[in-house]
N, C-alpha and C. Protein backbone atom coordinates (compact mmCIF):
# COMPACT_ATOMS: atom_id res chain seq x y z
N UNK A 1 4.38 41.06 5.58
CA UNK A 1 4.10 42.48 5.59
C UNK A 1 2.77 42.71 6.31
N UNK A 2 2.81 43.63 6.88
CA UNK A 2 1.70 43.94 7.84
C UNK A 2 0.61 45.12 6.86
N UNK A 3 -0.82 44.46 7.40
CA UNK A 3 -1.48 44.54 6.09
C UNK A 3 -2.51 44.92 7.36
N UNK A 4 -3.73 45.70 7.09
CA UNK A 4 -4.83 46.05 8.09
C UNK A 4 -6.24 44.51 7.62
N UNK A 5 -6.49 43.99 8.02
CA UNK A 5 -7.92 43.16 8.01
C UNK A 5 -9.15 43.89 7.44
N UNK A 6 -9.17 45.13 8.12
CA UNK A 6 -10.64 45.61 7.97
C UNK A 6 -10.05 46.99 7.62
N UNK A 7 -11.45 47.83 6.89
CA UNK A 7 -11.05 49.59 6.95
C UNK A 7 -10.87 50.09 8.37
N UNK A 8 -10.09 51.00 8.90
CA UNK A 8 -10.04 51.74 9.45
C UNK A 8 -11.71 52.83 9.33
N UNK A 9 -11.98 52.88 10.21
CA UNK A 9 -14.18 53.57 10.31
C UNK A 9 -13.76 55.03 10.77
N UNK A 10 -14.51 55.88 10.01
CA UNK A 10 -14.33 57.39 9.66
C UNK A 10 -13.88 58.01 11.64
N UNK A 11 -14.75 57.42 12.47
CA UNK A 11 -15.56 57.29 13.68
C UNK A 11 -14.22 56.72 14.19
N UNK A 12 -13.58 55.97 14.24
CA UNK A 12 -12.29 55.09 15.09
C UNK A 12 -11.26 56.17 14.31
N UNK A 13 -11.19 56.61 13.04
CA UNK A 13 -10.00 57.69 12.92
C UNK A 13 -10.12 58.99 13.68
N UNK A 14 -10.97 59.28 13.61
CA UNK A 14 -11.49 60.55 13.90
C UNK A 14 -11.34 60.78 15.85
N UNK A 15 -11.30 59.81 16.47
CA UNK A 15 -11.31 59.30 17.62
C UNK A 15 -10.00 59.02 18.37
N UNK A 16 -9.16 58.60 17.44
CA UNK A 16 -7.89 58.48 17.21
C UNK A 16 -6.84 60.17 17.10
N UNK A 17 -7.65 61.14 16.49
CA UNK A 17 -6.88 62.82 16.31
C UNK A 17 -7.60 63.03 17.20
N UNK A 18 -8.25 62.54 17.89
CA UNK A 18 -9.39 63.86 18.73
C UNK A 18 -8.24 64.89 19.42
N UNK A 19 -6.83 64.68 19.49
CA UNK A 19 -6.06 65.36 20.45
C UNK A 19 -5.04 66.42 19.77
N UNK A 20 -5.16 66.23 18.31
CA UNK A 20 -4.38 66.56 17.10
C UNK A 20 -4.64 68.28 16.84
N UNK A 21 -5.77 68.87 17.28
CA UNK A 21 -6.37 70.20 17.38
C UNK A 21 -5.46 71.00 17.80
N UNK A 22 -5.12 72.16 17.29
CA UNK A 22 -4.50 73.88 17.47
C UNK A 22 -5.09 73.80 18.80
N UNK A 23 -4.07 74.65 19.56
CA UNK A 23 -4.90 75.17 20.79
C UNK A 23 -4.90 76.51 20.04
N UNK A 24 -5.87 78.00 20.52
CA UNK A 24 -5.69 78.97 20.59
C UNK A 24 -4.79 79.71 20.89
N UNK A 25 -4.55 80.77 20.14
CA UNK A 25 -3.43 81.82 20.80
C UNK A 25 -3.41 82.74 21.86
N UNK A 26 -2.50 82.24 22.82
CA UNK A 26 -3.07 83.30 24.13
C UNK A 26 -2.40 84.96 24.15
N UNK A 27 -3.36 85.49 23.90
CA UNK A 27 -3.34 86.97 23.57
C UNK A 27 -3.98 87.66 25.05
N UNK A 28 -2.74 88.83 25.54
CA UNK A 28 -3.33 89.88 26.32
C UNK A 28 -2.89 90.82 26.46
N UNK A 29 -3.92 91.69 27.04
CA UNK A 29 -3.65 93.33 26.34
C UNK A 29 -2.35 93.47 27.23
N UNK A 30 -1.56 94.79 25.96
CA UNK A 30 -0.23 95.76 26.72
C UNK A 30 -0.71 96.53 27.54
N UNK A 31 0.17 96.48 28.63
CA UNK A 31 0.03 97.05 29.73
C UNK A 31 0.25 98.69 29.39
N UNK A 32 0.97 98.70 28.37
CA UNK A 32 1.30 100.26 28.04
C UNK A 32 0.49 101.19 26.90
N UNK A 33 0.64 100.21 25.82
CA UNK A 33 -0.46 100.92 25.07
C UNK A 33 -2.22 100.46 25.28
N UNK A 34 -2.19 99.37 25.48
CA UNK A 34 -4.19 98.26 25.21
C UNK A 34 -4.34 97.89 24.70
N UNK A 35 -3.37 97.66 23.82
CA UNK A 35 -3.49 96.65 22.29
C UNK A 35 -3.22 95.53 22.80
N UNK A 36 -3.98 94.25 21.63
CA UNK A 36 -3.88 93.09 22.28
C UNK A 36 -2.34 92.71 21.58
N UNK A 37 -1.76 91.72 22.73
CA UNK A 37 -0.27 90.96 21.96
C UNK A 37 -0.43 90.11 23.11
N UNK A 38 0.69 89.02 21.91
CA UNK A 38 0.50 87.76 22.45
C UNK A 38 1.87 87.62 23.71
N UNK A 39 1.51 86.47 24.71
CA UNK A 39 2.02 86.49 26.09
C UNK A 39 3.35 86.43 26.00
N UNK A 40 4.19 86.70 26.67
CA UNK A 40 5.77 86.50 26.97
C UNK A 40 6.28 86.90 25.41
N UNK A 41 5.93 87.81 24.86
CA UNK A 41 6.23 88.35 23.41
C UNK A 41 6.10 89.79 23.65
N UNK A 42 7.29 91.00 23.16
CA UNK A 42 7.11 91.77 22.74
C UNK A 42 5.78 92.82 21.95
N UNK A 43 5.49 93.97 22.47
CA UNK A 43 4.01 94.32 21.71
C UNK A 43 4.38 95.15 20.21
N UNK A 44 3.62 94.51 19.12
CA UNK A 44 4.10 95.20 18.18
C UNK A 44 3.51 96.46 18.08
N UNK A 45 3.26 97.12 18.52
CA UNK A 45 2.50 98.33 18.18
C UNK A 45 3.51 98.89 18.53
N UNK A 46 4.05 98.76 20.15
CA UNK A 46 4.46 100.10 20.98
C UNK A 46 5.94 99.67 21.02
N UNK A 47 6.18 98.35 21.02
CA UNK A 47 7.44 97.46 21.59
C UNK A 47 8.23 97.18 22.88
N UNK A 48 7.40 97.35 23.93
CA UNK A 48 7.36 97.14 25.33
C UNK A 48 7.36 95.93 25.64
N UNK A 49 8.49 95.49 26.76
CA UNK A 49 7.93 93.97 27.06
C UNK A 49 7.88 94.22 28.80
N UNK A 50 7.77 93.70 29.96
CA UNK A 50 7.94 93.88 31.32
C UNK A 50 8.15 95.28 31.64
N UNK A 51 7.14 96.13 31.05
CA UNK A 51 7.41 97.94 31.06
C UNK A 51 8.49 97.94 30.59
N UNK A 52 9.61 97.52 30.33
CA UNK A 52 10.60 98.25 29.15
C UNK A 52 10.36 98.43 28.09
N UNK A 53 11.13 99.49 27.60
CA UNK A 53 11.34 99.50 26.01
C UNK A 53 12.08 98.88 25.13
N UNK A 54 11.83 97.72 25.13
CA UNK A 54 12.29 96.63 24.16
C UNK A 54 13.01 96.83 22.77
N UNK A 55 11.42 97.39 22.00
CA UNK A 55 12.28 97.01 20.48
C UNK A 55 12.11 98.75 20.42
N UNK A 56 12.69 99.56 19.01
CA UNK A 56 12.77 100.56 18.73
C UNK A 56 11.20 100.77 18.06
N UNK A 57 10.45 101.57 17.79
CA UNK A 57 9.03 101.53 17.49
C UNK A 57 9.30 102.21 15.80
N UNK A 58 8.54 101.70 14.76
CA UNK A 58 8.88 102.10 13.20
C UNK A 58 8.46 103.22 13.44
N UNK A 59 9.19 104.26 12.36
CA UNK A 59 8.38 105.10 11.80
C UNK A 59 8.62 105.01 10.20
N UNK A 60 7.34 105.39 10.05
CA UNK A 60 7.57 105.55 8.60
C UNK A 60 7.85 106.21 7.97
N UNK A 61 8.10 106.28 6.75
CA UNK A 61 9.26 107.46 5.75
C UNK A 61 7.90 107.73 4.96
N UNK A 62 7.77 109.39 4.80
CA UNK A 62 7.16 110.08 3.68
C UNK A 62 7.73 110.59 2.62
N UNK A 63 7.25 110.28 1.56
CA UNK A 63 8.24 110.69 0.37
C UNK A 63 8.23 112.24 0.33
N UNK A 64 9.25 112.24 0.29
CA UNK A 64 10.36 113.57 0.10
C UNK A 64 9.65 114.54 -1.11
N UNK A 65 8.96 115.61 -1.39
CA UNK A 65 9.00 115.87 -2.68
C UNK A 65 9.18 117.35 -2.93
């Protein structure tokens, strides 16, 4: 059975993930409204993607009284 000799050093692990890191999310503004959204994604605010109108935009319901 394969067994390590020595500890593994905080410094040789750590050296070892250096590549393991999140990149950032690439976010840029809608061309239609200025809100920021993220690239090749639909904008949630307005719902525009390549100047179309993509998704239907919410509205919200006020209670009735």
């Amino acid at each position: 059975m394969a067994v390590p000799k020595k500890k593994t050093s905080k410094s040789r692990k750590n050296m070892r993930r250096s590549h393991h890191a999140l990149a950032a999310a690439n976010a840029i503004e809608c061309k239609n409204c200025g809100s920021m959204a993220m690239s090749h994604q639909a904008c949630a605010s307005c719902g525009h993607y390549d100047g179309k109108q993509v998704v239907a935009k919410k509205v919200k319901k006020t209670a009735a009284a």
